[in-house]
C-alpha atoms as a PDB file:
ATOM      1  CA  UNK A   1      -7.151  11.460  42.447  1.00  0.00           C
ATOM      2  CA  UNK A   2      -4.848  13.474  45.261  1.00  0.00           C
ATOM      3  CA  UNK A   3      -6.189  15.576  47.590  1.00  0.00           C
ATOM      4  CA  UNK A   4      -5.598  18.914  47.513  1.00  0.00           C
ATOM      5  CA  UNK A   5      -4.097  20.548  50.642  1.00  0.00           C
ATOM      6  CA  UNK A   6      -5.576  23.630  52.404  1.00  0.00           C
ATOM      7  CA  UNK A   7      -2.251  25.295  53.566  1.00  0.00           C
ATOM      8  CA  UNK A   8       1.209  25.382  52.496  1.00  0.00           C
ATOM      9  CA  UNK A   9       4.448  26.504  54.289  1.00  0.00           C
ATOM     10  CA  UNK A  10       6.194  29.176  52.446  1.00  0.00           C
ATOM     11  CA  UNK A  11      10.346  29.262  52.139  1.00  0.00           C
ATOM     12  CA  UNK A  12      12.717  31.422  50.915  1.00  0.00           C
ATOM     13  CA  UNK A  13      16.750  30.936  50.973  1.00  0.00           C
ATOM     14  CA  UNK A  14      15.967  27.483  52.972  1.00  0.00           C
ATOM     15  CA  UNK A  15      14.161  28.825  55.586  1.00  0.00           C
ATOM     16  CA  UNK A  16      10.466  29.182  55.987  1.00  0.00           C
ATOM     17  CA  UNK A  17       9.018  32.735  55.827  1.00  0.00           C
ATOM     18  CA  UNK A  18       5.194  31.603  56.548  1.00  0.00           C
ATOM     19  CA  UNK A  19       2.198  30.189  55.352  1.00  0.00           C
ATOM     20  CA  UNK A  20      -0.751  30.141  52.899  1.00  0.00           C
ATOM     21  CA  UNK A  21      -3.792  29.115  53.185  1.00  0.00           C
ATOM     22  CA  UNK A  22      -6.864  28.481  51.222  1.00  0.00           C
ATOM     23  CA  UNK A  23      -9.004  31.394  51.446  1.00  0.00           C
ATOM     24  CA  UNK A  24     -11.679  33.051  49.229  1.00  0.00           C
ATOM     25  CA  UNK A  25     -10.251  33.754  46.431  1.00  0.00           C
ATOM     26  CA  UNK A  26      -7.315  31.987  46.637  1.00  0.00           C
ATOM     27  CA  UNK A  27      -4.763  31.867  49.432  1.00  0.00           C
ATOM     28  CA  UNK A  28      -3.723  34.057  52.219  1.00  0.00           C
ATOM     29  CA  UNK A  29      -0.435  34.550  53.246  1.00  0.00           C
ATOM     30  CA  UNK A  30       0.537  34.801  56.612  1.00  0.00           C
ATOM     31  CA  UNK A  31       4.355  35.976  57.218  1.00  0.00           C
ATOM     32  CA  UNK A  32       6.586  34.552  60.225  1.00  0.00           C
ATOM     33  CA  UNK A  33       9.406  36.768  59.307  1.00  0.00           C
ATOM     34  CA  UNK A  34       9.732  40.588  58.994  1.00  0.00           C
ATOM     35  CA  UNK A  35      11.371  40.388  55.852  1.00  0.00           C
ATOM     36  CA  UNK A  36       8.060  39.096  54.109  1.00  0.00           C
ATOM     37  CA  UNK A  37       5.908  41.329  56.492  1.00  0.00           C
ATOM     38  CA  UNK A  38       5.303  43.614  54.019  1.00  0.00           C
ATOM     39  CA  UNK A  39       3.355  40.384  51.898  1.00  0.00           C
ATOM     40  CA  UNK A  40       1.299  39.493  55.242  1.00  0.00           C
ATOM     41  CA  UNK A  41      -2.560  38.925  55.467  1.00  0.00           C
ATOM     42  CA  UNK A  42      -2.471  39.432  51.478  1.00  0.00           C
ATOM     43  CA  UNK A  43      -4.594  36.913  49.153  1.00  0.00           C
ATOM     44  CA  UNK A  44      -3.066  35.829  46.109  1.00  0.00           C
ATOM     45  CA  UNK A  45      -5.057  33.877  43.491  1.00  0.00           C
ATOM     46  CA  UNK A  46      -2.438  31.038  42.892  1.00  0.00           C
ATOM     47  CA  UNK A  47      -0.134  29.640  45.056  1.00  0.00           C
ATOM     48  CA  UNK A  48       2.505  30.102  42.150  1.00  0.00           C
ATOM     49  CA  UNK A  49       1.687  33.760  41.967  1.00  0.00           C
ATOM     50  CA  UNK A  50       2.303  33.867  45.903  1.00  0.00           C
ATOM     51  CA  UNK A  51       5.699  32.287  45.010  1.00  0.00           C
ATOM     52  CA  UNK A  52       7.012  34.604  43.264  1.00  0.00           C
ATOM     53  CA  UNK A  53       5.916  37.200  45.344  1.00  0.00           C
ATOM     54  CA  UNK A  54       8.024  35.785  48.305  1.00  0.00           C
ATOM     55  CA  UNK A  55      11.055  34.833  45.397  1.00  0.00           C
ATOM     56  CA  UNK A  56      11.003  38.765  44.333  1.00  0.00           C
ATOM     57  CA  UNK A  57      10.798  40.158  48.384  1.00  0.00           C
ATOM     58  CA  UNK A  58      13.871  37.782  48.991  1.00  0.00           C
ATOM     59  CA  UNK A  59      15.578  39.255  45.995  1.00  0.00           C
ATOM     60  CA  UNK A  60      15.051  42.605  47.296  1.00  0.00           C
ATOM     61  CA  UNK A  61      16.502  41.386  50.459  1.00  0.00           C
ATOM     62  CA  UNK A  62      19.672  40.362  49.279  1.00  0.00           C
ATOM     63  CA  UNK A  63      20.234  43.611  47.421  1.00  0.00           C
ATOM     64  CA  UNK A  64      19.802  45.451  50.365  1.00  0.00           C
ATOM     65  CA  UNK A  65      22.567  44.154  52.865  1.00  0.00           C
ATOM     66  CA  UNK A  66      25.799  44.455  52.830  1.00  0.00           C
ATOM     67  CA  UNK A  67      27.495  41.528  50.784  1.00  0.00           C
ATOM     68  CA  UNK A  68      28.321  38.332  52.418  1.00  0.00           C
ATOM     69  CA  UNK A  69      25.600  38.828  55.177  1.00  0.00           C
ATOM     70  CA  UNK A  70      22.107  37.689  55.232  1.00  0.00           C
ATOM     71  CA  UNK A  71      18.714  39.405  56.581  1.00  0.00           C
ATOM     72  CA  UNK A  72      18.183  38.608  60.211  1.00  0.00           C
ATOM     73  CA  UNK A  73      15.030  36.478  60.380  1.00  0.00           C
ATOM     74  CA  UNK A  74      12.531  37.309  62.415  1.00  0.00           C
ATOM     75  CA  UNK A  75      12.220  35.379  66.215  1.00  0.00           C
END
């Protein structure tokens, strides 16, 4: 039997965007980038659900610069 782990990094386009961890009720996201700020301090049930979540802000992302350029990432 594995063990399960209590917190997770989070990445996006091949960069890491945060982290969850296991909270009531699931798990917490906590955003290291602006980008994903508007996801921050929120509990999702499932990590997978928390997943796409992050996929769908990064799509949004994308749409909105200009094209061949990439959000700036948060310092």
């Amino acid at each position: 039997m594995g063990i399960a782990s209590d917190r997770f990094v989070i990445e996006a386009d091949r960069r890491v965007v945060g982290v969850a961890v296991r909270s009531p009720g699931g798990f917490k996201f906590f955003s290291s980038d602006r980008a994903f700020g508007g996801l921050d301090g929120r509990t999702f049930a499932r990590v997978r659900a928390l997943t796409n979540a992050v996929a769908k802000a990064s799509r949004s992302q994308w749409r909105r610069t200009p094209a061949g350029t990439r959000p700036a990432a948060a310092v």
